[in-house]
Protein backbone atom coordinates (compact mmCIF):
# COMPACT_ATOMS: atom_id res chain seq x y z
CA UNK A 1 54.87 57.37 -23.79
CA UNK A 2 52.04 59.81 -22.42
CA UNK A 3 49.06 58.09 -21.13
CA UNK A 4 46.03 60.69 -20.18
CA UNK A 5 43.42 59.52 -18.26
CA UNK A 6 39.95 61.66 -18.72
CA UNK A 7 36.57 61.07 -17.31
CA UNK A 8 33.54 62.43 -19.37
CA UNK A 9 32.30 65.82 -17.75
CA UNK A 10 31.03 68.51 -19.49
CA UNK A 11 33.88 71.58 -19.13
CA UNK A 12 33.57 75.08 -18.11
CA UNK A 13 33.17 76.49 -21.57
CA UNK A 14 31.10 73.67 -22.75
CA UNK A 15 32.81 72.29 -25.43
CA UNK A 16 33.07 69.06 -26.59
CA UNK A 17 34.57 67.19 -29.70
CA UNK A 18 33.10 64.29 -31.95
CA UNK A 19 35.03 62.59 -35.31
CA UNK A 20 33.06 63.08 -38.72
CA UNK A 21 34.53 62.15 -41.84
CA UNK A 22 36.14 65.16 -42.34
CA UNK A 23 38.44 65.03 -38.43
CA UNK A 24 37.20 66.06 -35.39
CA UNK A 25 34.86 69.05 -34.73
CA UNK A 26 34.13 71.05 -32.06
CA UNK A 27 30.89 71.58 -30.68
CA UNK A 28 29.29 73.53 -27.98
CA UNK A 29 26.69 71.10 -25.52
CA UNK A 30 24.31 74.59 -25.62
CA UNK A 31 24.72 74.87 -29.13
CA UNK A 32 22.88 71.58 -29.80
CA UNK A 33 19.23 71.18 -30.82
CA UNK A 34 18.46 67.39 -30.75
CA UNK A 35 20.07 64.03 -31.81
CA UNK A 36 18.45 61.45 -34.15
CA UNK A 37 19.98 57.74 -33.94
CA UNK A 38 20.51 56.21 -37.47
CA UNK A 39 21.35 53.32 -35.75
CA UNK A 40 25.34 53.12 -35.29
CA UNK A 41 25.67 56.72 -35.96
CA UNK A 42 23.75 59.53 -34.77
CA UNK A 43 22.93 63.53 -36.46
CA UNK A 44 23.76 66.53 -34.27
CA UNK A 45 21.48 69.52 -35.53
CA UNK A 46 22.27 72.71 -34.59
CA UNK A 47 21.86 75.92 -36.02
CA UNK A 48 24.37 76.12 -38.63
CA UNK A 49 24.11 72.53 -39.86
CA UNK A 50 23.91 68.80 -39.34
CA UNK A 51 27.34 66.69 -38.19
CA UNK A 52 27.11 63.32 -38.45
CA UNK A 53 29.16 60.69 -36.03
CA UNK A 54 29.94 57.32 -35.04
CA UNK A 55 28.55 57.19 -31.53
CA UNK A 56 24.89 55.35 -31.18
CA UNK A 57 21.98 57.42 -29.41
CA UNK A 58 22.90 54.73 -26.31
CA UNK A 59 26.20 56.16 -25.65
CA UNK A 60 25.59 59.23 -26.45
CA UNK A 61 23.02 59.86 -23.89
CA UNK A 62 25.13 58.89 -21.06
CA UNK A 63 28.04 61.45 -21.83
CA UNK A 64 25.45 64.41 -22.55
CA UNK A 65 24.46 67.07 -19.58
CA UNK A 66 21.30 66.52 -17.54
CA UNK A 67 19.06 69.03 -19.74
CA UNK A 68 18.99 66.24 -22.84
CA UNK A 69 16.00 64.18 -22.70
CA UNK A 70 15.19 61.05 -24.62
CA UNK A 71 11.42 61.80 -26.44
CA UNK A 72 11.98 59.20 -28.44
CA UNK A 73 13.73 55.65 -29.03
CA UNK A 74 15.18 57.69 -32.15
CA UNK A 75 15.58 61.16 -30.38
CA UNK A 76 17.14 63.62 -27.72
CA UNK A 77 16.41 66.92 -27.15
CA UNK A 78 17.74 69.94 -25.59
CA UNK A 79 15.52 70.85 -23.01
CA UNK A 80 16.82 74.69 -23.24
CA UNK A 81 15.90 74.56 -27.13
CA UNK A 82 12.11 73.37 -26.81
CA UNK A 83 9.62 76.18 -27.75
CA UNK A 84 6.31 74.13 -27.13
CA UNK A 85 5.43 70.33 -26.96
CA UNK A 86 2.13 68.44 -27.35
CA UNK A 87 1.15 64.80 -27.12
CA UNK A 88 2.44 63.72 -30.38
CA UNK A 89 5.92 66.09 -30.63
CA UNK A 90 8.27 68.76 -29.66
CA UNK A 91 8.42 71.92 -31.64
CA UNK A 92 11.81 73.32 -31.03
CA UNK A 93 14.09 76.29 -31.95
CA UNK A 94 14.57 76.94 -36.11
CA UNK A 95 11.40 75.22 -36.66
CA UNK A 96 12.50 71.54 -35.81
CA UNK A 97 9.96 69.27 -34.99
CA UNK A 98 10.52 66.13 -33.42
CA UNK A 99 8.02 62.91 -32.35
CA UNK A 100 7.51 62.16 -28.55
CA UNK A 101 6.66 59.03 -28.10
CA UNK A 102 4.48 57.54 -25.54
CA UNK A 103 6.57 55.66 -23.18
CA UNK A 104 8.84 59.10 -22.62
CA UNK A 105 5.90 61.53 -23.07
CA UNK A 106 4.75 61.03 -19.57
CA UNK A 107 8.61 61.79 -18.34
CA UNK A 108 8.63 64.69 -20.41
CA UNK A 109 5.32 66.57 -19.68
CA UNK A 110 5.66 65.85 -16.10
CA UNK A 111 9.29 67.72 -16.35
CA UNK A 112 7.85 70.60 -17.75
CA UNK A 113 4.50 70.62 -15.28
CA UNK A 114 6.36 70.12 -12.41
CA UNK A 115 9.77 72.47 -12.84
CA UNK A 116 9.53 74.88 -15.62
CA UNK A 117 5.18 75.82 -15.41
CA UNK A 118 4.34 79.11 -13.87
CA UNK A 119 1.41 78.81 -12.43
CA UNK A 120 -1.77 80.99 -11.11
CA UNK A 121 -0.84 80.02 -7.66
CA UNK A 122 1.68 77.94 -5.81
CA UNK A 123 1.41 74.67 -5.32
């Protein structure tokens, strides 16, 4: 009997699997434009479609790469994918909207004012 033992960490190439209906699929972490929980399951949307599996937002979150960020109790984002954010929600690559909700906007904005803003001068 072969036992293998296997931490989660995202690979080299970036590639990870999840089980849909259909068998397992093959994704790429980069490839990924947000997450919305339906409860026990959760909707990858990327580019080419939607794939649907039975992993909650929860434990998702915790085996993603450190550029996903919660917006919302119902959504994850991939930072790399965001094209402009407000208040209320995140515009993001292939016209995908998403809500940001209060108690992670704050998180969020701060993230992008503080890392990613070019500025007139330096801080």
């Amino acid at each position: 009997m072969c036992v293998v033992s296997k931490t989660y960490e995202t690979n080299e190439n970036g590639i990870f699997f999840i089980k849909e209906t259909k068998g397992y699929t093959r994704l790429n972490y980069d490839e990924i434009v947000y997450i919305e929980s339906l409860g026990d399951f959760s909707k990858l949307f990327t580019p080419n479609g939607v794939h649907n599996t039975l992993i909650n937002l929860k434990n998702l979150e915790h085996q993603l790469p450190n550029y996903y960020f919660r917006v919302h109790k119902q959504y994850i984002v991939n930072f790399n994918k965001i094209v402009s954010a407000n208040l209320q929600e995140i515009i993001l690559e292939n016209d995908f909207k998403v809500p940001l909700s209060a108690s992670y906007r704050d998180q969020i904005i701060s993230f992008i004012t503080d890392k990613t803003l070019i500025r007139n001068s330096k801080k």
